[in-house]
C-alpha atoms as a PDB file:
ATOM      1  CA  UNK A   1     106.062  92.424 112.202  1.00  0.00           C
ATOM      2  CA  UNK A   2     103.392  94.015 109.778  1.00  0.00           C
ATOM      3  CA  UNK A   3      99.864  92.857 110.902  1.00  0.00           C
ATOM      4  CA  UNK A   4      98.481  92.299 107.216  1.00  0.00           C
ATOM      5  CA  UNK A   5     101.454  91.524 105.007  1.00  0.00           C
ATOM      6  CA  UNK A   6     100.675  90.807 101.210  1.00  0.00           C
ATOM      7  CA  UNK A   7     101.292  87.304 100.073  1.00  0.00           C
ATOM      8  CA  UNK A   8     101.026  85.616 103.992  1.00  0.00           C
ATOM      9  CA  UNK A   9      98.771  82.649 102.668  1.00  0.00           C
ATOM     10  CA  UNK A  10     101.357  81.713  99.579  1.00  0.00           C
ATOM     11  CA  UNK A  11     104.353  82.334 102.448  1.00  0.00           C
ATOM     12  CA  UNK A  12     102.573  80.438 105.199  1.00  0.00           C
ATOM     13  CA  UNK A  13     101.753  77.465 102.868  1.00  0.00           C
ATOM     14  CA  UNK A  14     105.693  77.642 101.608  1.00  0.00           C
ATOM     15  CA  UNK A  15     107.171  77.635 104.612  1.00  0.00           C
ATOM     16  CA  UNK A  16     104.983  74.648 106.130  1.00  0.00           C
ATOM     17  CA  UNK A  17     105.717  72.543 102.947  1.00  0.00           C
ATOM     18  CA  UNK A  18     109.488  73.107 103.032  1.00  0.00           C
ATOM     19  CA  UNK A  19     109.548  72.395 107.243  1.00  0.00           C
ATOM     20  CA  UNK A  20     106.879  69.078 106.348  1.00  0.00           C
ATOM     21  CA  UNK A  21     109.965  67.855 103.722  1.00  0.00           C
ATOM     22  CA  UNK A  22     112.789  68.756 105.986  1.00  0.00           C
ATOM     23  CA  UNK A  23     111.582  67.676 109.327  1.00  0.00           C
ATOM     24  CA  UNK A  24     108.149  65.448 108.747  1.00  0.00           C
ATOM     25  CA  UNK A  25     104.512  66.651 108.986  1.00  0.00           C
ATOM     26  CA  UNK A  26     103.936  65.300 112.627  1.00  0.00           C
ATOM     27  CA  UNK A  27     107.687  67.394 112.758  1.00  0.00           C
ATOM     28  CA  UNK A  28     106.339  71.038 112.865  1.00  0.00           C
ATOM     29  CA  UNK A  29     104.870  72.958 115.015  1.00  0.00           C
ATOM     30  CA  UNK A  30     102.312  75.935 113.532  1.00  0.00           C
ATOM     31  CA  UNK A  31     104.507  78.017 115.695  1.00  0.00           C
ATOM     32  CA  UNK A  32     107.515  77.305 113.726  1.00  0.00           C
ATOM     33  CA  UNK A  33     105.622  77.696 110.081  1.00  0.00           C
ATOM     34  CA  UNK A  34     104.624  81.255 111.291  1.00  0.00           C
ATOM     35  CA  UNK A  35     108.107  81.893 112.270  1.00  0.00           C
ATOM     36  CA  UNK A  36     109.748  80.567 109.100  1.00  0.00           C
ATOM     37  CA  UNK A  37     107.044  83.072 107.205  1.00  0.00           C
ATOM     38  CA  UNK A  38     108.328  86.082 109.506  1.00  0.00           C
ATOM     39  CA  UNK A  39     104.555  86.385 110.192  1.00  0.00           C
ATOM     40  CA  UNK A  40     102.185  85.064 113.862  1.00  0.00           C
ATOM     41  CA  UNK A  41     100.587  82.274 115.203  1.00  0.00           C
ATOM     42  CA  UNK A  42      97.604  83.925 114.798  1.00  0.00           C
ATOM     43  CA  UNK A  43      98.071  85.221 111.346  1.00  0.00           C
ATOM     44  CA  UNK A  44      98.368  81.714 110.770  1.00  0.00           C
ATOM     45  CA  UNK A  45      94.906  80.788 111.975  1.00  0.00           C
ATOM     46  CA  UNK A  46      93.806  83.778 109.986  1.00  0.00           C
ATOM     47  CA  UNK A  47      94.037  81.729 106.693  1.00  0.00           C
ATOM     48  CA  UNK A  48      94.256  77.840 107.867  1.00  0.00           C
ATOM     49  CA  UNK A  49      92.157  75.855 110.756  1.00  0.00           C
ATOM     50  CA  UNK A  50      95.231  74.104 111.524  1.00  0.00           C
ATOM     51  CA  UNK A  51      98.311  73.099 109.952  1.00  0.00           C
ATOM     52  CA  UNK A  52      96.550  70.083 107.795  1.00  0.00           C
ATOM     53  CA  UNK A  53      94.677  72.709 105.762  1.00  0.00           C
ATOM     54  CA  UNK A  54      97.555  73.921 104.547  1.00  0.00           C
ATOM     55  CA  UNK A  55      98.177  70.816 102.599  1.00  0.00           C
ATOM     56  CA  UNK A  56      94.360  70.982 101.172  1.00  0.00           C
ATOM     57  CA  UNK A  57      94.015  74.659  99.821  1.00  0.00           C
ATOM     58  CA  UNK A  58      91.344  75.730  97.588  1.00  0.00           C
ATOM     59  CA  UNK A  59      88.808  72.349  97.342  1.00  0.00           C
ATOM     60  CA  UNK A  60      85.800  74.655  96.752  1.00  0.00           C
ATOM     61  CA  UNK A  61      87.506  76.518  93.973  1.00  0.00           C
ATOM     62  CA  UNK A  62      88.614  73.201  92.641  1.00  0.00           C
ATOM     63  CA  UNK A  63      85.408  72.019  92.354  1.00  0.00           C
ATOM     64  CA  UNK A  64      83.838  74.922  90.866  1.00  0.00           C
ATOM     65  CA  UNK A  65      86.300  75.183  87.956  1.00  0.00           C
ATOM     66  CA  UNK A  66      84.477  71.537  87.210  1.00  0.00           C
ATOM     67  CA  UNK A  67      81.240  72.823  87.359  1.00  0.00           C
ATOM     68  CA  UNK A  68      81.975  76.222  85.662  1.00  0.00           C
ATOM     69  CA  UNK A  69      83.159  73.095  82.984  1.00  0.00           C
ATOM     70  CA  UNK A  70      79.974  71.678  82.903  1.00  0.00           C
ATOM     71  CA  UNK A  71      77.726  75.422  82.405  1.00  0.00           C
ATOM     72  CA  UNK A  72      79.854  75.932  79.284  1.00  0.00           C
ATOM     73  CA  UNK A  73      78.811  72.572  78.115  1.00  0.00           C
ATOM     74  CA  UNK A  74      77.277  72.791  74.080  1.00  0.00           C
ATOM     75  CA  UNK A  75      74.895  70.475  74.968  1.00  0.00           C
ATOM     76  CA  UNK A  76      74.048  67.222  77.521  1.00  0.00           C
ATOM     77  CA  UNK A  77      75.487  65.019  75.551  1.00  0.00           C
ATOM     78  CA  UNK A  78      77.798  62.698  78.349  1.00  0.00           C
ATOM     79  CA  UNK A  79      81.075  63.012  76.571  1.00  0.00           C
ATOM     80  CA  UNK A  80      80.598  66.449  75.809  1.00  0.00           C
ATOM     81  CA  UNK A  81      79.836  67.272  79.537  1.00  0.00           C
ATOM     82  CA  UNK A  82      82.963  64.509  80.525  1.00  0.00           C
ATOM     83  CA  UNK A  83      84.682  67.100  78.068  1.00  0.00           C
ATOM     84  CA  UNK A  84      83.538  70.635  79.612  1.00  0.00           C
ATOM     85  CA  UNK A  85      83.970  69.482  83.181  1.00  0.00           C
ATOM     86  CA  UNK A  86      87.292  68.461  82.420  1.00  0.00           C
ATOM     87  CA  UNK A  87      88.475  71.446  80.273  1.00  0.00           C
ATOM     88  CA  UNK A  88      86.604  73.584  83.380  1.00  0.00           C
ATOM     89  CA  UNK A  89      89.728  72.288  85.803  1.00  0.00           C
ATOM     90  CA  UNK A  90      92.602  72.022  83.320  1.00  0.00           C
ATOM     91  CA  UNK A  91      93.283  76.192  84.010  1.00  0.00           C
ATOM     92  CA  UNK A  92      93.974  75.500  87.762  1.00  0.00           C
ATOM     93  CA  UNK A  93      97.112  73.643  87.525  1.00  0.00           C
ATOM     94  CA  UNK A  94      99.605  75.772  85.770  1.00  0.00           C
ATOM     95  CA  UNK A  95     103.224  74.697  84.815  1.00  0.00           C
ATOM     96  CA  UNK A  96     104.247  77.038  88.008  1.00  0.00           C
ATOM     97  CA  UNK A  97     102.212  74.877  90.415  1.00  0.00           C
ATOM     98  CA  UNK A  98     104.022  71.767  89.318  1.00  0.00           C
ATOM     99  CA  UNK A  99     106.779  71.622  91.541  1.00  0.00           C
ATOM    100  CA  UNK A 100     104.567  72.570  94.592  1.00  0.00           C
ATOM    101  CA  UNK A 101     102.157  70.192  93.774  1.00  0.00           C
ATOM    102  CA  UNK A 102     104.838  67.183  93.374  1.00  0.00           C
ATOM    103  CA  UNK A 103     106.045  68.286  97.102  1.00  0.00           C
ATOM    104  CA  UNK A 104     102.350  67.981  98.320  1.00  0.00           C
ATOM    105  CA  UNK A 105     101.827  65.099  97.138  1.00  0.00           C
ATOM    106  CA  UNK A 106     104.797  63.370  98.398  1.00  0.00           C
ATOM    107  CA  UNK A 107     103.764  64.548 101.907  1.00  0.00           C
ATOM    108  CA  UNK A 108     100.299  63.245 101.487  1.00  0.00           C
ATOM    109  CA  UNK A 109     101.773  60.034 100.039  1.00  0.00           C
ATOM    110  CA  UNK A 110     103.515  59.508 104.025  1.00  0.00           C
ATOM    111  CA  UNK A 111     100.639  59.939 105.272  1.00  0.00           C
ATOM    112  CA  UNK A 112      97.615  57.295 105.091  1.00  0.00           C
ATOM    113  CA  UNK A 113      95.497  60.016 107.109  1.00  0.00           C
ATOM    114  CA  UNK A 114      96.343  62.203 104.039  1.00  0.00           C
ATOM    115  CA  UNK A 115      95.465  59.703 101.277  1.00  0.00           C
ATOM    116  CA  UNK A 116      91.980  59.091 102.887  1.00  0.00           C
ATOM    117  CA  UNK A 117      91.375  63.228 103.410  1.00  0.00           C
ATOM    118  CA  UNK A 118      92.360  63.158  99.943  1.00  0.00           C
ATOM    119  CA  UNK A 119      90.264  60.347  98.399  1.00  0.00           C
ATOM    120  CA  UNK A 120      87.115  62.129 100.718  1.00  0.00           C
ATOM    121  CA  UNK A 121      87.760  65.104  98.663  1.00  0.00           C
ATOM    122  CA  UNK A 122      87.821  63.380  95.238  1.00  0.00           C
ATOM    123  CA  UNK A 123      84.262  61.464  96.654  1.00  0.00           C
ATOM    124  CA  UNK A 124      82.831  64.548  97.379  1.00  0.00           C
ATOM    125  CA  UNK A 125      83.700  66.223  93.693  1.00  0.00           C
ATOM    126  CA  UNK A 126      82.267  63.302  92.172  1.00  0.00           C
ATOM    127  CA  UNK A 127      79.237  62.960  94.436  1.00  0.00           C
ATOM    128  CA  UNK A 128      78.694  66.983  93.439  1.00  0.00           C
ATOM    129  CA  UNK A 129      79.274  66.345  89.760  1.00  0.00           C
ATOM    130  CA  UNK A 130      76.921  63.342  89.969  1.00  0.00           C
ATOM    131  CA  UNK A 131      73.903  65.945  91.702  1.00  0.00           C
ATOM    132  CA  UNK A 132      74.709  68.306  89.066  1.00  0.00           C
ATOM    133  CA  UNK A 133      74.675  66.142  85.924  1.00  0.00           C
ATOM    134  CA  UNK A 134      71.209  64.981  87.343  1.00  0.00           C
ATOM    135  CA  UNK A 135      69.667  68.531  87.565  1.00  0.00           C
ATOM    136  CA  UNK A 136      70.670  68.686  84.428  1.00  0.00           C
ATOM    137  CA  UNK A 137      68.240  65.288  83.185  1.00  0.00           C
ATOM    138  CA  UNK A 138      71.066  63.311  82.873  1.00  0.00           C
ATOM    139  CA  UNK A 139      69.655  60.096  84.400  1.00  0.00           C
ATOM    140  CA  UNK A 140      71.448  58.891  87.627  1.00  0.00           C
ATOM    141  CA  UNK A 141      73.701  55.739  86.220  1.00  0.00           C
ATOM    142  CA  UNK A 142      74.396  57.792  83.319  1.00  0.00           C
ATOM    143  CA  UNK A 143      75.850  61.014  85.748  1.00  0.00           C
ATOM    144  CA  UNK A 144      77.400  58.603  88.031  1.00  0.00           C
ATOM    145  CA  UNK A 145      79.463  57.063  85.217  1.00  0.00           C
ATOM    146  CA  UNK A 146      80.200  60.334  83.965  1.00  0.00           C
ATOM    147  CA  UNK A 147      80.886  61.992  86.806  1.00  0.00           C
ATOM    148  CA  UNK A 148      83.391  58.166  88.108  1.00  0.00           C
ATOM    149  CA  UNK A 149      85.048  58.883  84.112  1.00  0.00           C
ATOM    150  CA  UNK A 150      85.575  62.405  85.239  1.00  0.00           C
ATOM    151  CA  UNK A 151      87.204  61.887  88.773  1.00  0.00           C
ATOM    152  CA  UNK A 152      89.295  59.074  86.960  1.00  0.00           C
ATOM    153  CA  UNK A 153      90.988  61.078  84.061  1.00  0.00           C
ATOM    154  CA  UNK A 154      91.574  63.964  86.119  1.00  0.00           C
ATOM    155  CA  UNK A 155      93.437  61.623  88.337  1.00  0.00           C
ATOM    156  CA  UNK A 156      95.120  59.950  85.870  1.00  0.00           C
ATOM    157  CA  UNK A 157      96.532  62.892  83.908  1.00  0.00           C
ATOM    158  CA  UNK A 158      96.859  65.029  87.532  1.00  0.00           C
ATOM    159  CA  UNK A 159      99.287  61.591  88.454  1.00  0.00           C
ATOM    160  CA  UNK A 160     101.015  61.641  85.175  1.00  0.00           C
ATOM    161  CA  UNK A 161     101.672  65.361  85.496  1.00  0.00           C
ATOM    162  CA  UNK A 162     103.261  65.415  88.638  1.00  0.00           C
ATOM    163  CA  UNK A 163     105.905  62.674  87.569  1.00  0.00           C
ATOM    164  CA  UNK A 164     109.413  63.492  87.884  1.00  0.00           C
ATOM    165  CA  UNK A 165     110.736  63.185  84.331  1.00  0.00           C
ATOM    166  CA  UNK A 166     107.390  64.951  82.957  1.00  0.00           C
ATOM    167  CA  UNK A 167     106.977  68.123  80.992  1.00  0.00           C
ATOM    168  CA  UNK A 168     103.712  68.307  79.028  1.00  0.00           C
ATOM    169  CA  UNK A 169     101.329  70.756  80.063  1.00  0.00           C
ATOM    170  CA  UNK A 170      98.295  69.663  82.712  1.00  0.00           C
ATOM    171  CA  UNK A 171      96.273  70.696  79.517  1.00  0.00           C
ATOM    172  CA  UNK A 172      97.904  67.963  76.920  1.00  0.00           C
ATOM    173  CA  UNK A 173      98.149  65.312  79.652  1.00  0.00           C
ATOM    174  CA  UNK A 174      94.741  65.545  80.344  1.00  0.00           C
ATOM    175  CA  UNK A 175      93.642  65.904  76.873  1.00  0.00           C
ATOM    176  CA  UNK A 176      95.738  62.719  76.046  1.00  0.00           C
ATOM    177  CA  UNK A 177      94.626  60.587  78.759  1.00  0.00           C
ATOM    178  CA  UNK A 178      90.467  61.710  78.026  1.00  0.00           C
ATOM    179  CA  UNK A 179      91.526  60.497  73.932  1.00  0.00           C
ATOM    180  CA  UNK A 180      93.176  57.249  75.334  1.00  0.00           C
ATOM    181  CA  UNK A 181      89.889  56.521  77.635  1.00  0.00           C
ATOM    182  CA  UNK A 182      87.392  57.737  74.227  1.00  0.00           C
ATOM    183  CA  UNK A 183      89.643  55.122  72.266  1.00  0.00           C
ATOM    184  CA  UNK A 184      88.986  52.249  74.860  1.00  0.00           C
ATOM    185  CA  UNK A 185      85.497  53.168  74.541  1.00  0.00           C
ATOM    186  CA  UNK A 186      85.413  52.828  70.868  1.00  0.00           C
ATOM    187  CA  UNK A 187      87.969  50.362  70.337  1.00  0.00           C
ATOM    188  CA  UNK A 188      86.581  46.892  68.597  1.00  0.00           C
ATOM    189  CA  UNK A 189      85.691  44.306  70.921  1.00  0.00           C
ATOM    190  CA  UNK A 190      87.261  40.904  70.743  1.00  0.00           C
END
């Protein structure tokens, strides 16, 4: 077996998925995702703690692609920073990740330990976003709505994307969902 074979992350993190799906998380061993890459144990713990991680990839460049969102902001104006955060992320789901993503989150939907890892994650972006719209003078209820409107349309749209029968880009969900939340905002009140 090569030592450093190209592509061991993407394999490790396919095999696990498709062994989590066919046998159950709590099902695998890390000893049998290495083997159904072709690749080590320890190759393995090269690119994952353990075999959780596998199921969380990437959080820190998640997050950044919010706040890389938020520097190309016009101005600090709330909906235009709602706007730039959200357009920041919208590049990090691409059509090709749909299918893996829809597999992930069917695992993590067996798994209440998963749900709460996940909605830690989600916490933490919007606690970050929050400390960022501040350093920017955005007062703090002001950022912590914004930064709440941010976490809840990327959900929304990331929820709607993933759906089975669904085949809009993560771009036009997003964008749709962020209009339908601007027109509850402005609609006329009763």
């Amino acid at each position: 077996m090569a030592r450093w074979q190209s592509g061991a992350r993407e394999r490790l993190q396919a095999a696990a998925i498709g062994l989590f799906v066919e046998h159950g998380f709590d099902g695998v061993t890390v000893a049998e995702i290495a083997a159904a890459a072709g690749l080590t144990e320890r190759t393995f713990f090269r690119y994952f703690a353990d075999k959780r991680e596998v199921l969380f990839p990437g959080h820190d460049e998640f997050e950044q692609n919010f706040l890389h969102g938020l520097e190309k902001a016009p101005d600090d104006d709330p909906i235009s920073l709602i706007t730039a955060a959200l357009a920041g992320v919208a590049g990090f789901f691409p059509d090709e990740r749909r299918a893996w993503s829809r597999t992930r989150n069917a695992i993590l939907q067996a798994h209440h330990g998963f749900q709460e890892r996940e909605l830690l994650k989600m916490s933490s972006l919007t606690a970050t976003l929050t400390r960022t719209l501040r350093e920017r003078g955005i007062d703090p209820i002001t950022a912590a709505l914004a930064a709440e409107t941010v976490a809840t349309v990327f959900r929304t749209a990331f929820t709607a994307w993933i759906a089975e029968d669904e085949t809009r880009s993560f771009v036009e969900i997003q964008d749709d969902v962020l209009a339908r939340w601007h027109g509850l905002l402005t609609a006329p009140r009763a």
